[in-house]
C-alpha atoms as a PDB file:
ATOM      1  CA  UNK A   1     110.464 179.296  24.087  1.00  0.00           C
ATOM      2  CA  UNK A   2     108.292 178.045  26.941  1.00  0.00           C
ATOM      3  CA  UNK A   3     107.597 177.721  30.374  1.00  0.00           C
ATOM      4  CA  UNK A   4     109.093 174.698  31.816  1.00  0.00           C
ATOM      5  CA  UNK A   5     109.026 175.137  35.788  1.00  0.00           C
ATOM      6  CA  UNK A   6     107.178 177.455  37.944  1.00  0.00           C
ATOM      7  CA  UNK A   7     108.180 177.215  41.696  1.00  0.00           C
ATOM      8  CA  UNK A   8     107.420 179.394  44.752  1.00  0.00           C
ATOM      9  CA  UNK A   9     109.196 179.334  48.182  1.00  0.00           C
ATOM     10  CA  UNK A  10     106.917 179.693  51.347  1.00  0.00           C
ATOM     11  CA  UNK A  11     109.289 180.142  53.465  1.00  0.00           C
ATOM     12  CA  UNK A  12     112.681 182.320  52.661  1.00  0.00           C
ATOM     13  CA  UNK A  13     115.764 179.725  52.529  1.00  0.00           C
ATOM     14  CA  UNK A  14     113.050 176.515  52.638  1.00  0.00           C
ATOM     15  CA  UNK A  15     112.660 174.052  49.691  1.00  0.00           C
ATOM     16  CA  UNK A  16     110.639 174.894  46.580  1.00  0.00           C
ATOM     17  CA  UNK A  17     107.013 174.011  45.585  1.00  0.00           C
ATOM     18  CA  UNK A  18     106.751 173.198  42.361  1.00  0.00           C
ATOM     19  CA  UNK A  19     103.081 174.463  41.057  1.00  0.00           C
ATOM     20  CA  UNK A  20     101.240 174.090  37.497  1.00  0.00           C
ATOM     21  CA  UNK A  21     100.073 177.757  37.723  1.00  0.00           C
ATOM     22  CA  UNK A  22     100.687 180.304  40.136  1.00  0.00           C
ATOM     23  CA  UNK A  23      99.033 183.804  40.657  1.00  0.00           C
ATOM     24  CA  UNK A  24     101.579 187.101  39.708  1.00  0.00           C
ATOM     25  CA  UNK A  25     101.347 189.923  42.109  1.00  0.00           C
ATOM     26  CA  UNK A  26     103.801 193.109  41.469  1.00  0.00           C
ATOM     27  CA  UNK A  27     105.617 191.920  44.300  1.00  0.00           C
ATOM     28  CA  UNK A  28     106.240 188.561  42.885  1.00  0.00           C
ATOM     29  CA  UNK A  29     104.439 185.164  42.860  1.00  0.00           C
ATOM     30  CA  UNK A  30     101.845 184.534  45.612  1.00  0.00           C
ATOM     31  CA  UNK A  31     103.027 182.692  48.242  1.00  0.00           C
ATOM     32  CA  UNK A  32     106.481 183.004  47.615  1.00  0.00           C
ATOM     33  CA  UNK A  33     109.073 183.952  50.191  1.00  0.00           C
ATOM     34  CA  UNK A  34     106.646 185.491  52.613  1.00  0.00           C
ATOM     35  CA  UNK A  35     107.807 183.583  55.763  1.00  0.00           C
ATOM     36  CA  UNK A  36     111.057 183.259  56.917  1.00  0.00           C
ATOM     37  CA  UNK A  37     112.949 182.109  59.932  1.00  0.00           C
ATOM     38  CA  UNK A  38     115.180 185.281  62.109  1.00  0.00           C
ATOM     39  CA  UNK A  39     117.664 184.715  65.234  1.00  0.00           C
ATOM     40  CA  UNK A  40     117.489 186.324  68.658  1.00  0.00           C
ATOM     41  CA  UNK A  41     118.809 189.375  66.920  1.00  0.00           C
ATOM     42  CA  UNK A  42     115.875 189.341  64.008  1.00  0.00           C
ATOM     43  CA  UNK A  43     118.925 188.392  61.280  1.00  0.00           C
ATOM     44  CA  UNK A  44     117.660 186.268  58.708  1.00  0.00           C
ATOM     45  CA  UNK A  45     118.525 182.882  58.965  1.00  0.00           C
ATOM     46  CA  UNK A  46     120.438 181.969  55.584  1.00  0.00           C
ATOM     47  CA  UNK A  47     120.847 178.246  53.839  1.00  0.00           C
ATOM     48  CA  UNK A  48     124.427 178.737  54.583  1.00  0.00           C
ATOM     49  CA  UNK A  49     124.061 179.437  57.994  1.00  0.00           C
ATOM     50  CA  UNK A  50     121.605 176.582  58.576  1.00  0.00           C
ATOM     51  CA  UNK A  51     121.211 173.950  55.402  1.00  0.00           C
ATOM     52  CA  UNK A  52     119.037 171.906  57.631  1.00  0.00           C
ATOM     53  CA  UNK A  53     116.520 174.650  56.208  1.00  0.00           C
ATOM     54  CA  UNK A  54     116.867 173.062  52.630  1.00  0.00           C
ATOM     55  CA  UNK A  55     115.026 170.152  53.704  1.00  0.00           C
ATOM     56  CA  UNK A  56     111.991 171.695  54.917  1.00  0.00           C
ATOM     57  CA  UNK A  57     108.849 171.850  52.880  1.00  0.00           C
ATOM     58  CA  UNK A  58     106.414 174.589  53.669  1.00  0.00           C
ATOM     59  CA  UNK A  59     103.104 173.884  51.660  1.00  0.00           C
ATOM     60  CA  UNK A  60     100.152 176.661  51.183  1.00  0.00           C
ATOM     61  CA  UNK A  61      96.466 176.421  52.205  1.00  0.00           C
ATOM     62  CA  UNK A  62      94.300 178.813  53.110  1.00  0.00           C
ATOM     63  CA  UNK A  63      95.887 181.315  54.756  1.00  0.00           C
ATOM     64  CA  UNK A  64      98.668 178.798  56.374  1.00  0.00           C
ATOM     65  CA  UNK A  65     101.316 176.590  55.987  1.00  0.00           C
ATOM     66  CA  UNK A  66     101.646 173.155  56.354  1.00  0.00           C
ATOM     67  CA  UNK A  67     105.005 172.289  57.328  1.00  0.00           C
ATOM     68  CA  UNK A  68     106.782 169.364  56.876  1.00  0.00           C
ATOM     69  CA  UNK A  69     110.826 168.077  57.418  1.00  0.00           C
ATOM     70  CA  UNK A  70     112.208 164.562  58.285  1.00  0.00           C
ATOM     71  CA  UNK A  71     112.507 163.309  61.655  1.00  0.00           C
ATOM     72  CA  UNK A  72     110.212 166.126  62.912  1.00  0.00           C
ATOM     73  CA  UNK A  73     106.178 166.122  63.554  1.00  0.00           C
ATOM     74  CA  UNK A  74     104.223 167.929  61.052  1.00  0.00           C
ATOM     75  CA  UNK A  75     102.751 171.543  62.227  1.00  0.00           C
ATOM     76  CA  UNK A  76     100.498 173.996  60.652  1.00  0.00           C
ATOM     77  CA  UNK A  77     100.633 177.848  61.075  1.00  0.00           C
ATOM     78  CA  UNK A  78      98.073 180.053  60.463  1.00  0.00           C
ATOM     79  CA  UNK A  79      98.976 183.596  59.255  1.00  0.00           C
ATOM     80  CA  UNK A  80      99.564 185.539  62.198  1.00  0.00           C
ATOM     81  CA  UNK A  81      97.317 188.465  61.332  1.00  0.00           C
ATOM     82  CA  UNK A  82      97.198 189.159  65.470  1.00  0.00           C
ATOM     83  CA  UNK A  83     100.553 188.414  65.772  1.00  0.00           C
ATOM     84  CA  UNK A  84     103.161 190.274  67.693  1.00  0.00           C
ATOM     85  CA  UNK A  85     105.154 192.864  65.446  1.00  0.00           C
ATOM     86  CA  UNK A  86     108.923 192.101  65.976  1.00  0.00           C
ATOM     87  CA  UNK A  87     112.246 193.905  64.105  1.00  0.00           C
ATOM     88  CA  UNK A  88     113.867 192.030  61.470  1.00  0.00           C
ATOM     89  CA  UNK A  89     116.861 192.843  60.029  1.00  0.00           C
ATOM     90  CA  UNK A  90     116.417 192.808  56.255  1.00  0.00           C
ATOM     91  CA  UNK A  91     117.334 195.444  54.073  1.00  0.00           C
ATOM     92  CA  UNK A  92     114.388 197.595  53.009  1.00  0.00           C
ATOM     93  CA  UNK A  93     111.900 196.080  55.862  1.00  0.00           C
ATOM     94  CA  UNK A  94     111.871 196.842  59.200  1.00  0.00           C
ATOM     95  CA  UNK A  95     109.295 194.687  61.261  1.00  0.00           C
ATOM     96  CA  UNK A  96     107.112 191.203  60.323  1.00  0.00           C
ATOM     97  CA  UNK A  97     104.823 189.245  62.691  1.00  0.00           C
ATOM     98  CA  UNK A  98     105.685 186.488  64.833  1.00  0.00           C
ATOM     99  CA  UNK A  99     104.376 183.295  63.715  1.00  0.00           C
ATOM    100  CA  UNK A 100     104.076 182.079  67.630  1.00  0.00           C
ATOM    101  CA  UNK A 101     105.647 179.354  70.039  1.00  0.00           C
ATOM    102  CA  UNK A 102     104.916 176.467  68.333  1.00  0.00           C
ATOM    103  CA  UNK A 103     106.781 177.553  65.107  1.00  0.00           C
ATOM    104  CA  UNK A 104     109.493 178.921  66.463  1.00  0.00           C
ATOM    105  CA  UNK A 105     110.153 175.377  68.820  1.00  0.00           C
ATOM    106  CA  UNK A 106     109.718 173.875  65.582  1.00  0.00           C
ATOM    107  CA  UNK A 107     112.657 175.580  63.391  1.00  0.00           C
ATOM    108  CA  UNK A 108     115.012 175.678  66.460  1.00  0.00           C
ATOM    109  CA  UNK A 109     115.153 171.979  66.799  1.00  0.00           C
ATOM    110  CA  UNK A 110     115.764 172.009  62.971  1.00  0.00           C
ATOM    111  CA  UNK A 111     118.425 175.061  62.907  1.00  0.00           C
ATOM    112  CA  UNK A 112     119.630 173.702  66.370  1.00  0.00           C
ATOM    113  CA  UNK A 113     119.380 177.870  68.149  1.00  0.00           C
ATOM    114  CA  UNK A 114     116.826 179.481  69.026  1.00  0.00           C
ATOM    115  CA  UNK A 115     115.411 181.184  65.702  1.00  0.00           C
ATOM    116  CA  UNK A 116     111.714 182.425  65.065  1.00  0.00           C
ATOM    117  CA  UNK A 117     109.340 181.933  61.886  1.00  0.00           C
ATOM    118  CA  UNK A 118     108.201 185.560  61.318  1.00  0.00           C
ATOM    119  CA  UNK A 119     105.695 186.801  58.058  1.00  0.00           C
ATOM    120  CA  UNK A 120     105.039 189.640  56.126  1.00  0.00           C
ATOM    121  CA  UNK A 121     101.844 191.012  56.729  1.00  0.00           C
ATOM    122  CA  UNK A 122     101.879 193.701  53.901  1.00  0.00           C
ATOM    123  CA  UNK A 123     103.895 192.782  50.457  1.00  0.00           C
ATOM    124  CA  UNK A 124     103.502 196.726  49.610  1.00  0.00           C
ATOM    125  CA  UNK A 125     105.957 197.616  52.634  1.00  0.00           C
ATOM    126  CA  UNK A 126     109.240 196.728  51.035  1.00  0.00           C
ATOM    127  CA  UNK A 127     110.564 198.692  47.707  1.00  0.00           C
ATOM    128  CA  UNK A 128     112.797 197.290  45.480  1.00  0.00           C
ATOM    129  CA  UNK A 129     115.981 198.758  45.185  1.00  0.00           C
ATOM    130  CA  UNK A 130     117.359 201.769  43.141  1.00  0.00           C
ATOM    131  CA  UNK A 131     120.762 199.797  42.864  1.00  0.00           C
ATOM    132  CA  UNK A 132     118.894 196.382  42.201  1.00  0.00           C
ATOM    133  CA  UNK A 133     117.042 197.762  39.477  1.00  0.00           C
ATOM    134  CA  UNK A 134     113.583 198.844  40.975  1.00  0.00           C
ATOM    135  CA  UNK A 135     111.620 202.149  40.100  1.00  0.00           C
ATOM    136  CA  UNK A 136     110.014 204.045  43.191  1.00  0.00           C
ATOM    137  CA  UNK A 137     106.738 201.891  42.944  1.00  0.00           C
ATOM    138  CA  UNK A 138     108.042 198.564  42.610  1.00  0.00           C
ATOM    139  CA  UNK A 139     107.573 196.311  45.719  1.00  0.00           C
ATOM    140  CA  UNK A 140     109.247 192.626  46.373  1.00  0.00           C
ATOM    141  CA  UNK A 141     108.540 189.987  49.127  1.00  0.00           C
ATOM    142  CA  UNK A 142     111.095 188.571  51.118  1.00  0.00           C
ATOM    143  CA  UNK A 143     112.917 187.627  48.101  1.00  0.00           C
ATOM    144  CA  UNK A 144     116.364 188.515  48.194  1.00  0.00           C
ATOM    145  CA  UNK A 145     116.154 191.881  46.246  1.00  0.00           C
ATOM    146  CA  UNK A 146     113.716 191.516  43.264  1.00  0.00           C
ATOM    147  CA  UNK A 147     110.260 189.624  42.812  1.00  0.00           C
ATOM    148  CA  UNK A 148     111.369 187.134  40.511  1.00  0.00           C
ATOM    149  CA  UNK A 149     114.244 184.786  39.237  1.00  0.00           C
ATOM    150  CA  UNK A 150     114.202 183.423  35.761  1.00  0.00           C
ATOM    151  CA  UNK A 151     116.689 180.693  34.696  1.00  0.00           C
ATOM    152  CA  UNK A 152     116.633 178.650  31.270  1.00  0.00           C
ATOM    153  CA  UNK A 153     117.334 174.961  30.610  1.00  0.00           C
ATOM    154  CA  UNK A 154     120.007 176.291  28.335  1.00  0.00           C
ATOM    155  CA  UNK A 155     122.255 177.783  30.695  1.00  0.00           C
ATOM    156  CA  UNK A 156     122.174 174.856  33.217  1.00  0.00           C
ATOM    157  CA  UNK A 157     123.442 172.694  30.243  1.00  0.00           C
ATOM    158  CA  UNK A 158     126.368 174.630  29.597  1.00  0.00           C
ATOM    159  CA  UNK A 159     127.264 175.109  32.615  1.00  0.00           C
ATOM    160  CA  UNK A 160     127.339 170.998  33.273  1.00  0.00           C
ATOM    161  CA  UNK A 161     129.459 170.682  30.523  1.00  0.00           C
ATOM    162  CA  UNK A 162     132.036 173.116  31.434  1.00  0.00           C
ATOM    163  CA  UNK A 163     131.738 171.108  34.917  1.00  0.00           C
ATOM    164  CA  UNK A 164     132.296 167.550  32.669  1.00  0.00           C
ATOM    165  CA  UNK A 165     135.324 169.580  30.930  1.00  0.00           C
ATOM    166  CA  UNK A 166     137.364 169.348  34.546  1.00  0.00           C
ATOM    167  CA  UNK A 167     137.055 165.737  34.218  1.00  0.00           C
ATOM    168  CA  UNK A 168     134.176 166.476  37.781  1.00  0.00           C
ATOM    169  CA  UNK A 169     131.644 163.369  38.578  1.00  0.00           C
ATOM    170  CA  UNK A 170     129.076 165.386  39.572  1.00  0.00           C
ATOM    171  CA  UNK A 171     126.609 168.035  37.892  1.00  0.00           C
ATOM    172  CA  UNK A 172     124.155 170.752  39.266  1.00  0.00           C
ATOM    173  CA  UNK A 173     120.874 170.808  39.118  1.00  0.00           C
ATOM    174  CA  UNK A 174     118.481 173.611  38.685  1.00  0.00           C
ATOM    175  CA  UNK A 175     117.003 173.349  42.381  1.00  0.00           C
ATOM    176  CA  UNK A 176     120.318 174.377  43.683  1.00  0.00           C
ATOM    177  CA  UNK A 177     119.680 177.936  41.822  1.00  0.00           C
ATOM    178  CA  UNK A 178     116.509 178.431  43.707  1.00  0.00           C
ATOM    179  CA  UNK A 179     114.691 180.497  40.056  1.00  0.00           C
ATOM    180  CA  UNK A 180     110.802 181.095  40.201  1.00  0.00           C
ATOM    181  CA  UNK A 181     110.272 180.607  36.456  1.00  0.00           C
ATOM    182  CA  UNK A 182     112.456 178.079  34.403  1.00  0.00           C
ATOM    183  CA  UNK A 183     112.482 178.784  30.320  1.00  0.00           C
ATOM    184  CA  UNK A 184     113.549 175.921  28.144  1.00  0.00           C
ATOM    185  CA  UNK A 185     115.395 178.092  26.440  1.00  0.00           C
ATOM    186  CA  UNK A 186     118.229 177.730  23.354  1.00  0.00           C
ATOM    187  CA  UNK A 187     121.287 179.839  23.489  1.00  0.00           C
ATOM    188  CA  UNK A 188     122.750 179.336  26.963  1.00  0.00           C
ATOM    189  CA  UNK A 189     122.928 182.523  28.736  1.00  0.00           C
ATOM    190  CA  UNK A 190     120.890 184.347  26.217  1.00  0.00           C
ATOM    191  CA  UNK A 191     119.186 185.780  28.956  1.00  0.00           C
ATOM    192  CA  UNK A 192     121.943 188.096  29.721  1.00  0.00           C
ATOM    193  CA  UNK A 193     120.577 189.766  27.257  1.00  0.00           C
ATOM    194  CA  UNK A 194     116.632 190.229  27.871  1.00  0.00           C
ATOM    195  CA  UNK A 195     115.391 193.231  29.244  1.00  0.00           C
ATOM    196  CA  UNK A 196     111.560 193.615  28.082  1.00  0.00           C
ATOM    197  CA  UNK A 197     109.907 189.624  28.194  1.00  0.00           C
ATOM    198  CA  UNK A 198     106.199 188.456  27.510  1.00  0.00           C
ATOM    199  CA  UNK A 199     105.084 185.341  29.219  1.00  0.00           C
ATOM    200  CA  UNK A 200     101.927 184.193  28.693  1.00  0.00           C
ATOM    201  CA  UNK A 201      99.805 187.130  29.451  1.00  0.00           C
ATOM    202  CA  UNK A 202     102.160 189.200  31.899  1.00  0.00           C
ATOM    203  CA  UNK A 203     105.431 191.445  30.828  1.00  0.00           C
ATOM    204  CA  UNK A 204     108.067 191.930  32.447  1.00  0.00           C
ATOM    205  CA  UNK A 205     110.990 193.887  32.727  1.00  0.00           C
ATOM    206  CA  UNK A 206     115.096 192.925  33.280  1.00  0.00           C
ATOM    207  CA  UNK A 207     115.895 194.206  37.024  1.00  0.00           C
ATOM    208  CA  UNK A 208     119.147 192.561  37.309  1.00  0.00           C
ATOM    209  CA  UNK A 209     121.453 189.850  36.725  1.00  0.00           C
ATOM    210  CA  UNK A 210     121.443 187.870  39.481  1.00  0.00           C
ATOM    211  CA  UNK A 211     124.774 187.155  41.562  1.00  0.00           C
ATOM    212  CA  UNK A 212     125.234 183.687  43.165  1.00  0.00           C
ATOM    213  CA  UNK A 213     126.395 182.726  46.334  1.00  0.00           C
ATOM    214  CA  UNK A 214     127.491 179.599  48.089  1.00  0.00           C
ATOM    215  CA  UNK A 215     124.023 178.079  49.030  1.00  0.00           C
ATOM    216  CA  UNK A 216     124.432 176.806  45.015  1.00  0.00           C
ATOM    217  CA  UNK A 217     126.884 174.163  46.290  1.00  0.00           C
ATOM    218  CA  UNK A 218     124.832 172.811  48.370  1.00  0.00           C
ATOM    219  CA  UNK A 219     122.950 169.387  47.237  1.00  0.00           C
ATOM    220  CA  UNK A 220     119.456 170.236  47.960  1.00  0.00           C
ATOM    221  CA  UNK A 221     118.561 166.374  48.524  1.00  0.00           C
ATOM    222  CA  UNK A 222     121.683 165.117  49.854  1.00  0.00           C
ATOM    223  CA  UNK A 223     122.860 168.157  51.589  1.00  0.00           C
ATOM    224  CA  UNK A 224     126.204 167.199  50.545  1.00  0.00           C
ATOM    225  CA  UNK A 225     128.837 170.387  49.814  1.00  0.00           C
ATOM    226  CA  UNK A 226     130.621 170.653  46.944  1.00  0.00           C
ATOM    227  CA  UNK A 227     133.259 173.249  44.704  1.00  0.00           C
ATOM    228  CA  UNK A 228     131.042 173.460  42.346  1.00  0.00           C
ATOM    229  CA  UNK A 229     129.011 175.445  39.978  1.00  0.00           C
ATOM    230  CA  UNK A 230     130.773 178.062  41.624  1.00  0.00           C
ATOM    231  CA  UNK A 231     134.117 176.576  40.807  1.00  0.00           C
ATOM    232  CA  UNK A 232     133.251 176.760  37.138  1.00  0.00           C
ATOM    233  CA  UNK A 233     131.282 179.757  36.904  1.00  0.00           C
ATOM    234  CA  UNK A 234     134.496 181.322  37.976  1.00  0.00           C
ATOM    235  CA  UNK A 235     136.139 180.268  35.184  1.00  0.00           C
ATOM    236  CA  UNK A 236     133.274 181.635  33.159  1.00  0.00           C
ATOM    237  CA  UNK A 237     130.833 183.928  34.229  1.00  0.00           C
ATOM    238  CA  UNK A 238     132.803 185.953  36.783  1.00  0.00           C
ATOM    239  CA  UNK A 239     133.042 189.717  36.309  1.00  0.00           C
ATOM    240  CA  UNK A 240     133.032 192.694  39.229  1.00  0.00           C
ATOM    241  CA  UNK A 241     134.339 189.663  41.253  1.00  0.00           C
ATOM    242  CA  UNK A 242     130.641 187.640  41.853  1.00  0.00           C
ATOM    243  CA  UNK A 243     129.781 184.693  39.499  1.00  0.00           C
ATOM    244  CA  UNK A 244     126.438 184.947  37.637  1.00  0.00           C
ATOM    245  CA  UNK A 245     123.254 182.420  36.666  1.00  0.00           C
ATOM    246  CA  UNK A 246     119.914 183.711  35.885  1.00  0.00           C
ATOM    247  CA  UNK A 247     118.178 187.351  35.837  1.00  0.00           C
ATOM    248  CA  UNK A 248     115.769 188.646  38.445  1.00  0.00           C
ATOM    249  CA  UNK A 249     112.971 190.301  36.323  1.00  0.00           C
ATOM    250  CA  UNK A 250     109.892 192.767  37.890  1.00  0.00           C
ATOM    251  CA  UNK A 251     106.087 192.019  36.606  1.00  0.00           C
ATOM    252  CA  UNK A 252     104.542 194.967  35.247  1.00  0.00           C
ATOM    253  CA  UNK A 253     101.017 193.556  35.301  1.00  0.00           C
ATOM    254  CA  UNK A 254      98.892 191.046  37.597  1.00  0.00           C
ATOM    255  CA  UNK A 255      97.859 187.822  35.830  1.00  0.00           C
ATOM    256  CA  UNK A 256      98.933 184.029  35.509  1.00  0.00           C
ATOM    257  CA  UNK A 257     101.855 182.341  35.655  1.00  0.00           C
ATOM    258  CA  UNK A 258     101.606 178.976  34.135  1.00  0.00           C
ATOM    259  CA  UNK A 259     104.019 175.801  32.965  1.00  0.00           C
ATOM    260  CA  UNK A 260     103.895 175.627  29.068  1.00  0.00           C
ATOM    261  CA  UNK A 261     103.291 179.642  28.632  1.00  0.00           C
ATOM    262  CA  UNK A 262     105.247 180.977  25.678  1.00  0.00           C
ATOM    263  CA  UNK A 263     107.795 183.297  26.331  1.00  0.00           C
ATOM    264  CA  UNK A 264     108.417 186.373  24.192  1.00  0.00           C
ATOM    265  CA  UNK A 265     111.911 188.654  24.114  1.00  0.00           C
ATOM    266  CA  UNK A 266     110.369 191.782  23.046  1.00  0.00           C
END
C-alpha cells in the first residue's frame, strides 16, 4: 500500500491543501489546524454552523496565511506572536491569540456574525485525550481530538457502492471526510483493524476510530446538502449509535510525510 493524498488544514473547519510532502510533528502535520475561527463567546465555529467556511482556502508562507474565498478580497495574516491572549472554548485548551481586526472583519462577512480568527501559539499546550486514545505525553493541534486522520481509497469505494445500491445519483468524495493521509488501500475498511502502521519513515500508532458527523454531507464545492454517506453508513458502519470512516492515528516519531510513501501494518 501507498500514500496517495497528503492534506493539511490551516485553518480548523477551512478547505484542505493538498501538499507533495509535509513535515510530521507529534502533534500532527505542520500547519495543520492551527487557526481557527471562535464567536463572541470563544466557541469554535463548526462547518455545520457556518459552511461558508468550506470555501475558504488558507495557504502557508512564512509564518502566515494567505487567505483566499470567492467574492471576498484576499488578506494575509501574520502569526500573531504579540497578539492578545483570548479564551476559547475547546476541550483540552483554554486560551489562543487573536489574529487582529482585519481577520476577524474578514471571516464575519463570510460567517455573516461577528466571529474571530484566533491561533495556537504553543502545539505542546493541548494533550490528547485518555478517552480518545492519547498517553499522558501525546499532544494534538486544533484537530478535533487526535493529530491525524487516515482514510483509504478502499473504503470510499465501498461505501459509493452501497450508496449506488439505493438506486442514489450522487456519490461522496474523499474531501467531504476531511483525512490528513489517504492510503490506496485494498480491503475496504481494513483499517479498522490497524493499530501499529509504518509510513515511509515515521510509525504510528491506532488512537481511535474516528466518528463522523454531518459536515460529511456537505458538498465541499457545491455546498449543496445531502442524506448521504451518513444515510448509508447507517446501514453499515453504525455501532454505539455514531457512524464510522477512517482512524485517527498518533506519530511516534518526527520525520516526513510524503505522497507515494509505502505503508506498512506492523
Amino acid at each position: 500500500m501507498k500514500v496517495e493524498s497528503v492534506h493539511v488544514y490551516p485553518v480548523k473547519a477551512t478547505a484542505p491543501t493538498s501538499l507533495a510532502a509535509a513535515q510530521v510533528e507529534f502533534g500532527g502535520l505542520r500547519g495543520d489546524r492551527r487557526w481557527m475561527v471562535i464567536d463572541e463567546a470563544g466557541d469554535w465555529v463548526t462547518a455545520s454552523r457556518s459552511d461558508a467556511l468550506l470555501g475558504v482556502t488558507a495557504e502557508l508562507g512564512d509564518r502566515r496565511l494567505r487567505l483566499t474565498a470567492e467574492g471576498r478580497p484576499e488578506i494575509t495574516v501574520d502569526e500573531p506572536v504579540a497578539g492578545r491572549v483570548v479564551p476559547v472554548a475547546i476541550s483540552r485548551l483554554e486560551t489562543a491569540v487573536d489574529a487582529g481586526d482585519t481577520a476577524a472583519e474578514w471571516f464575519s462577512a463570510i460567517v455573516g456574525e461577528p466571529v474571530r480568527l484566533v491561533w495556537q501559539d504553543d502545539p505542546a499546550k493541548r494533550e490528547v485525550g485518555e478517552k480518545h486514545g492519547g498517553h499522558p505525553d501525546d499532544r494534538v493541534s486544533l484537530a478535533d481530538v487526535a493529530p491525524l486522520l487516515l482514510t483509504t481509497t478502499a473504503s470510499l469505494d465501498q461505501l459509493n457502492r452501497w450508496i449506488a445500491e439505493d438506486h442514489e445519483p450522487e456519490t461522496v468524495v474523499m474531501r467531504q471526510f476531511r483525512p490528513n493521509v489517504v492510503v490506496d488501500g485494498d480491503i475496504a475498511f481494513a483499517e479498522d483493524d490497524w493499530r501499529n502502521i509504518r509510513i515511509g519513515d515515521v510509525a504510528y500508532r491506532f488512537a481511535e476510530h474516528c466518528d463522523r458527523c454531518v459536515v460529511t454531507t456537505i458538498d465541499p464545492q457545491t455546498l449543496h446538502h445531502s442524506k448521504e454517506p451518513i444515510r448509508s453508513m447507517a446501514r453499515h458502519r453504525k455501532w454505539d449509535g455514531k457512524t464510522w470512516f477512517g482512524i485517527r492515528i498518533i506519530p511516534l516519531s518526527t520525520g516526513t510525510l510524503s505522497v507515494g510513501d509505502t505503508v506498512i501494518v506492523e
